[in-house]
N, C-alpha and C. Protein backbone atom coordinates (compact mmCIF):
# COMPACT_ATOMS: atom_id res chain seq x y z
N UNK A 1 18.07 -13.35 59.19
CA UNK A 1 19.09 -12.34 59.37
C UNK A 1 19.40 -11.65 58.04
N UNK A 2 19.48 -12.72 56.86
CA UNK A 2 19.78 -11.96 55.54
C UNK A 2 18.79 -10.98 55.08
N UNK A 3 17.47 -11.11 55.43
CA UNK A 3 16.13 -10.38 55.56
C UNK A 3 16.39 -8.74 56.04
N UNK A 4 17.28 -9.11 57.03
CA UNK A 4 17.11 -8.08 57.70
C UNK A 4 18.05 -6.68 57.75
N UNK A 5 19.28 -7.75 56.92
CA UNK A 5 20.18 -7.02 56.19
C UNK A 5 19.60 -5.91 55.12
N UNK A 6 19.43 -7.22 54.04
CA UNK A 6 18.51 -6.43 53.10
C UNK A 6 17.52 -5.17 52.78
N UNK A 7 16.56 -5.48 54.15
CA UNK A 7 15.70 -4.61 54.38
C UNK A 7 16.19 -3.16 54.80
N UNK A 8 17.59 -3.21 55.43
CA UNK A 8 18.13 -1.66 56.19
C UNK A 8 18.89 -1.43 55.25
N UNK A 9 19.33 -1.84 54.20
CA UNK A 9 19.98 -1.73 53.00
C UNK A 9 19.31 -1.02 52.04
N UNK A 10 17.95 -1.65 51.72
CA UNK A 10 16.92 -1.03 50.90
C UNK A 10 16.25 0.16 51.54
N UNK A 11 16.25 0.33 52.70
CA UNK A 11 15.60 1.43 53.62
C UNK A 11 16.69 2.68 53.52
N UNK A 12 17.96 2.31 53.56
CA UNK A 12 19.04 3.28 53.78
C UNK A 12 18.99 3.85 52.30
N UNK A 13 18.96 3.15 51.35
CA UNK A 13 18.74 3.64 49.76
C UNK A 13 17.30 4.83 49.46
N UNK A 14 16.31 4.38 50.07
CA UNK A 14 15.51 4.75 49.76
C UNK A 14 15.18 6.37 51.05
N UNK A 15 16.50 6.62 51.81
CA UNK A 15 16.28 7.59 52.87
C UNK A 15 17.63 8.47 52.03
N UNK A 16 18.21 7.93 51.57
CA UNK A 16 19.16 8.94 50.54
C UNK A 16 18.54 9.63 49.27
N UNK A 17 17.31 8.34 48.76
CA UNK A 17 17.00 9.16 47.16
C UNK A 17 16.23 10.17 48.01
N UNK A 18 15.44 10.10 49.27
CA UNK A 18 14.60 11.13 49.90
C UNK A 18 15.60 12.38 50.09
N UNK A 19 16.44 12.28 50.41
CA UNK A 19 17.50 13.13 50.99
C UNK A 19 17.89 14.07 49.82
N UNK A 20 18.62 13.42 48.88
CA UNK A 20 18.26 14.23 47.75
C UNK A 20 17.15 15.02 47.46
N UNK A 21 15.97 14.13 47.09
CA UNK A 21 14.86 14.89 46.59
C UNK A 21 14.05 15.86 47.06
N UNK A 22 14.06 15.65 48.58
CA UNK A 22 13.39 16.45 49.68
C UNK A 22 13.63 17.76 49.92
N UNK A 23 13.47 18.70 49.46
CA UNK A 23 14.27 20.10 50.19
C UNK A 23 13.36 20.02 51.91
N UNK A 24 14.76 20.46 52.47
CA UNK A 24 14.65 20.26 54.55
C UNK A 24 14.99 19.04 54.91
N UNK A 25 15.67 17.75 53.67
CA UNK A 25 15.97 16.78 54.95
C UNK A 25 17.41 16.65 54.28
N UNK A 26 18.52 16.61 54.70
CA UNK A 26 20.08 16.09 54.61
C UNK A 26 20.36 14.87 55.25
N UNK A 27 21.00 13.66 54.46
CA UNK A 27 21.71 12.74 55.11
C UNK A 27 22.46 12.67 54.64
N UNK A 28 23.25 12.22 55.56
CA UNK A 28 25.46 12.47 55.53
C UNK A 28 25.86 10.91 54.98
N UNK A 29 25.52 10.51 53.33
CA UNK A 29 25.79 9.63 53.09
C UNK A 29 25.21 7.94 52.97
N UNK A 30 26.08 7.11 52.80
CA UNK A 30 25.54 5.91 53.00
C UNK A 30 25.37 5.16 54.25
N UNK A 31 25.74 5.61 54.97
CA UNK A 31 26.28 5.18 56.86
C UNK A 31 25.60 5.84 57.08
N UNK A 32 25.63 7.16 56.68
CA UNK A 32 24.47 8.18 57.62
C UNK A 32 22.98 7.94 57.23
N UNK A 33 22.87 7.40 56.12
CA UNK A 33 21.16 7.00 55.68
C UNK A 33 21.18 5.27 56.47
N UNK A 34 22.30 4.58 56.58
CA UNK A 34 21.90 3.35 57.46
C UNK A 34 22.11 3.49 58.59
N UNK A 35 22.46 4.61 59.42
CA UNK A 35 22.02 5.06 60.71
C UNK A 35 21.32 5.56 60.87
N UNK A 36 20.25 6.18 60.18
CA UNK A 36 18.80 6.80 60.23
C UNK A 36 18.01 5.98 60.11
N UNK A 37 18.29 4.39 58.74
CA UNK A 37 17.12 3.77 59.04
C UNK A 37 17.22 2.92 60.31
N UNK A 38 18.59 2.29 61.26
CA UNK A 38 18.04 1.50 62.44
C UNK A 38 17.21 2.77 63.35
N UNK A 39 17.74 4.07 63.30
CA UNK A 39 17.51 4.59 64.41
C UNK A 39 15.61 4.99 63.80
N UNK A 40 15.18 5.00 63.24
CA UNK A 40 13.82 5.32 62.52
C UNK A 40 13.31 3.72 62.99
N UNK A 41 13.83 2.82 62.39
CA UNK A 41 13.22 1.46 62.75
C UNK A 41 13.23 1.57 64.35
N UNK A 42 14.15 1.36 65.29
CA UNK A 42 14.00 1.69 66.69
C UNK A 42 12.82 2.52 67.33
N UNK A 43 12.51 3.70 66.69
CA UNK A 43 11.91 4.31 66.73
C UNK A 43 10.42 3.71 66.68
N UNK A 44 10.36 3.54 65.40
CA UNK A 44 8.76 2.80 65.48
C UNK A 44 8.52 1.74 65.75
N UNK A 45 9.43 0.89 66.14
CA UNK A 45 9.10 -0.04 66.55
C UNK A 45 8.74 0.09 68.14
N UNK A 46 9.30 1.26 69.03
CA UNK A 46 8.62 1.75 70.25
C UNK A 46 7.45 2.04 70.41
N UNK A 47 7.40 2.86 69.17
CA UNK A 47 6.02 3.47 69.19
C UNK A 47 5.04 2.53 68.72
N UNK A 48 5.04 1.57 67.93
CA UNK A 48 4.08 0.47 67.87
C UNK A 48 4.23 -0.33 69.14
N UNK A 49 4.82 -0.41 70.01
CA UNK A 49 4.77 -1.35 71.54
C UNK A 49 4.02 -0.68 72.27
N UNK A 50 4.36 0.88 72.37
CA UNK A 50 3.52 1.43 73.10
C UNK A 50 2.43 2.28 72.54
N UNK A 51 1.61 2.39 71.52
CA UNK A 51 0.57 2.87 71.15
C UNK A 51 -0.09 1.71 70.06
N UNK A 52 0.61 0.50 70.24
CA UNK A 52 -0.63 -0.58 69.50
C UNK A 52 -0.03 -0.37 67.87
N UNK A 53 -0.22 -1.67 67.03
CA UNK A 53 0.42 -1.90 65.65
C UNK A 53 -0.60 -1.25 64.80
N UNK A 54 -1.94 -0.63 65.03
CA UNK A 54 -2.72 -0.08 64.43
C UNK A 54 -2.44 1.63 64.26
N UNK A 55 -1.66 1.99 64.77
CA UNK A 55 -1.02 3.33 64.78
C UNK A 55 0.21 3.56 64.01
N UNK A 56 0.62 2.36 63.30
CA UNK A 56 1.89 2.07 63.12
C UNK A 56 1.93 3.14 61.41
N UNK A 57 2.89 3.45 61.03
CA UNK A 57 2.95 4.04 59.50
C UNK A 57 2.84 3.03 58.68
N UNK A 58 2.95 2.06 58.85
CA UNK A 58 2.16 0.99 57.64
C UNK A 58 0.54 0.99 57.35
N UNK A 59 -0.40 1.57 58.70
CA UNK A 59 -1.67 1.19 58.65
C UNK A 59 -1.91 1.88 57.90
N UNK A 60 -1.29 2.99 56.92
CA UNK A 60 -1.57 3.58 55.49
C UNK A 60 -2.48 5.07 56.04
N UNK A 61 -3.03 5.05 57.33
CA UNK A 61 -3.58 6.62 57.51
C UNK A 61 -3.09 7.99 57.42
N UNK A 62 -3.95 8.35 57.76
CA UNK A 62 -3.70 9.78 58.32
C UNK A 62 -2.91 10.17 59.64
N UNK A 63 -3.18 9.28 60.84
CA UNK A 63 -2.77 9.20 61.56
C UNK A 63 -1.16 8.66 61.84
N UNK A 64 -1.06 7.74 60.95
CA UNK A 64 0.00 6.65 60.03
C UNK A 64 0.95 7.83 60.07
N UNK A 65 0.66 8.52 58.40
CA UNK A 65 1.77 9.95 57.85
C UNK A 65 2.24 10.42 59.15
N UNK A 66 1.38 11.09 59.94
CA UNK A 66 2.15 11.78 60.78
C UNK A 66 2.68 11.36 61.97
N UNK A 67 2.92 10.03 62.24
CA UNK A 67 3.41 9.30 63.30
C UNK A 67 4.96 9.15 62.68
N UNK A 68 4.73 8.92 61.45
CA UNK A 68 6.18 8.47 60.56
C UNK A 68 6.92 10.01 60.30
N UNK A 69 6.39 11.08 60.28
CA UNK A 69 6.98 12.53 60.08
C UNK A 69 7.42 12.52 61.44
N UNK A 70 6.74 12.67 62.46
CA UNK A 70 7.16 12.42 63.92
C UNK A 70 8.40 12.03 64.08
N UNK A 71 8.28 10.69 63.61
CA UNK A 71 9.55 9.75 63.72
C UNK A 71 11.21 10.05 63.29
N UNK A 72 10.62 10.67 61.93
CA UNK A 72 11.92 11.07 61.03
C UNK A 72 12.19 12.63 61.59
N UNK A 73 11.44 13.07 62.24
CA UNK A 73 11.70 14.61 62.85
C UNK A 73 12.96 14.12 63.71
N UNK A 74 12.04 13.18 64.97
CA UNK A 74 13.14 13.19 66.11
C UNK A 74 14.19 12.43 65.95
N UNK A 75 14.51 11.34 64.64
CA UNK A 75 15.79 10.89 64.69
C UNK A 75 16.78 11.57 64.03
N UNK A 76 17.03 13.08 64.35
CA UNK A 76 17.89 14.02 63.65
C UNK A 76 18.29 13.96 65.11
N UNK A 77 17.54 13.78 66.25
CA UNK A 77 18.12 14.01 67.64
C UNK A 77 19.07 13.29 67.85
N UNK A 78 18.58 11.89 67.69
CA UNK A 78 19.69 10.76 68.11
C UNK A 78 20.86 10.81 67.31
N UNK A 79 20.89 11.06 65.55
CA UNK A 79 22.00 11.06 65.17
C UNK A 79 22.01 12.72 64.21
N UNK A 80 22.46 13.64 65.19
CA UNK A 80 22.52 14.78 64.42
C UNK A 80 23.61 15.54 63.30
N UNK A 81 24.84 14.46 63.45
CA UNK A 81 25.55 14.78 63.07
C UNK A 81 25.50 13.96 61.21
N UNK A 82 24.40 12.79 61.25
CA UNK A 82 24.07 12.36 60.26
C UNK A 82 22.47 12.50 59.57
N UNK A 83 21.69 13.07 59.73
CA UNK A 83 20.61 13.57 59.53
C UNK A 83 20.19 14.60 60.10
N UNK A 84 19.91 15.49 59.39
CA UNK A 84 19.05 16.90 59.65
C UNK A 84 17.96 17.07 58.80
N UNK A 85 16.73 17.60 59.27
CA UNK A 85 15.71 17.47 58.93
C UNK A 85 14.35 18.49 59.19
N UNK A 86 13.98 19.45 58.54
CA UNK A 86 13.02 20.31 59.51
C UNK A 86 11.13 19.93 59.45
N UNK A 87 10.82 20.47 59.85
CA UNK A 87 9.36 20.00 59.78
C UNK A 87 8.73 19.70 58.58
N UNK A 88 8.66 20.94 57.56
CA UNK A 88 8.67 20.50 56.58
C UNK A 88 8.95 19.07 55.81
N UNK A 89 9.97 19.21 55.86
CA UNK A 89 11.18 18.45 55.39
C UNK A 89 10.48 16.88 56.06
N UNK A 90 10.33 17.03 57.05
CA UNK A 90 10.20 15.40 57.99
C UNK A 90 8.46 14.61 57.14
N UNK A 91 7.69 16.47 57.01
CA UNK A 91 6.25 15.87 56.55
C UNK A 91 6.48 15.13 54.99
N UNK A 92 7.11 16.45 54.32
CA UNK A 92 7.62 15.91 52.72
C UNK A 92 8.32 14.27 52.65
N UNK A 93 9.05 13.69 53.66
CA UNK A 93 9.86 12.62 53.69
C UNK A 93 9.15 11.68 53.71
N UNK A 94 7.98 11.55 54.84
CA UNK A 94 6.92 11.21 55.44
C UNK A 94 6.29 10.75 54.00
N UNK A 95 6.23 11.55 53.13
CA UNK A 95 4.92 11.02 51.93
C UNK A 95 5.63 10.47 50.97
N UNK A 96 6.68 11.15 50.83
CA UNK A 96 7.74 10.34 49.83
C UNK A 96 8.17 9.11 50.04
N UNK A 97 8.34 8.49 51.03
CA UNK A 97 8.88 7.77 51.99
C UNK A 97 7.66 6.61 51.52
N UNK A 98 6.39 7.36 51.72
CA UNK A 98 5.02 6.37 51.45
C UNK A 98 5.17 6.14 50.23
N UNK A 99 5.38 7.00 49.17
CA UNK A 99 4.96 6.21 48.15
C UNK A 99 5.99 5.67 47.39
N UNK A 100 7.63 6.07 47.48
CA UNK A 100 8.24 4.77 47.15
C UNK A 100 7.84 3.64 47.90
N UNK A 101 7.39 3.08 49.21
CA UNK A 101 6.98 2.15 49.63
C UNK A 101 6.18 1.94 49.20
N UNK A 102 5.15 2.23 48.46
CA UNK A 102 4.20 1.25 47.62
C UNK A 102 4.54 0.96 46.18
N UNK A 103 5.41 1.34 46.49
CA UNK A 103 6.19 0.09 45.07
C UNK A 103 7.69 -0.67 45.19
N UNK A 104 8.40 0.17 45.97
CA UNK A 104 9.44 -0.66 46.62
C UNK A 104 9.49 -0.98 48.02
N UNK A 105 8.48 -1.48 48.92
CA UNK A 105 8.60 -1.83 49.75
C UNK A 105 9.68 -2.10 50.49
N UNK A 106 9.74 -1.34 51.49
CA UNK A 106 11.28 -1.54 52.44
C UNK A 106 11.40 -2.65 53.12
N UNK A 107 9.63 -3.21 53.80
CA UNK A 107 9.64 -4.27 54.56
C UNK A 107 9.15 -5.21 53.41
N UNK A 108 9.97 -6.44 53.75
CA UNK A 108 9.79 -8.07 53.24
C UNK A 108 8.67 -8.49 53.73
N UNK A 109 7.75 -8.48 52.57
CA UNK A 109 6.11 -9.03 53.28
C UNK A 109 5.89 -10.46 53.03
């Protein structure tokens, strides 16, 4: 459980420095970047149930990037009043997103 804390803690940090840095994506804060990362985690974690863990944005592809831009597009839907985000913006997040994760990893490996 403390894992898991941690991890939406470090995820919510790392969807604010994006937020900042990104021109096209806004998040409304510290609540609003840890309601983007459950609702982003929710998110892919569907989409890895139903399209297989090899599709997942960890498998590091091509296919990967834009499953995870996908992702961060449509969770402006679920919480719009705390993330906004445009295409751009979702692809730019998408890579940024990758490569602080290869050095600060969001998930506990």
């Amino acid at each position: 459980m403390f894992h898991a804390v941690v991890r939406f803690i470090v995820s919510a940090l790392v969807l604010m420095l994006v937020g900042y840095l990104v021109p096209g994506m806004r998040v409304a804060g510290f609540w609003g970047a840890l309601a983007a990362a459950l609702v982003i985690a929710l998110m892919g974690w569907a989409i890895e149930k139903l399209l297989g863990d090899r599709i997942s944005p960890r498998s590091r592809g091509f296919v990967g990037f834009i499953i995870a831009a996908i992702v961060i597009y449509l969770a402006q839907y679920a919480i719009p009043s705390l993330l906004s985000v445009t295409i751009l913006g979702a692809l730019l997040a998408a890579f940024a997103i990758g490569l602080i994760d290869a050095f600060v990893p969001t998930e506990l490996r």
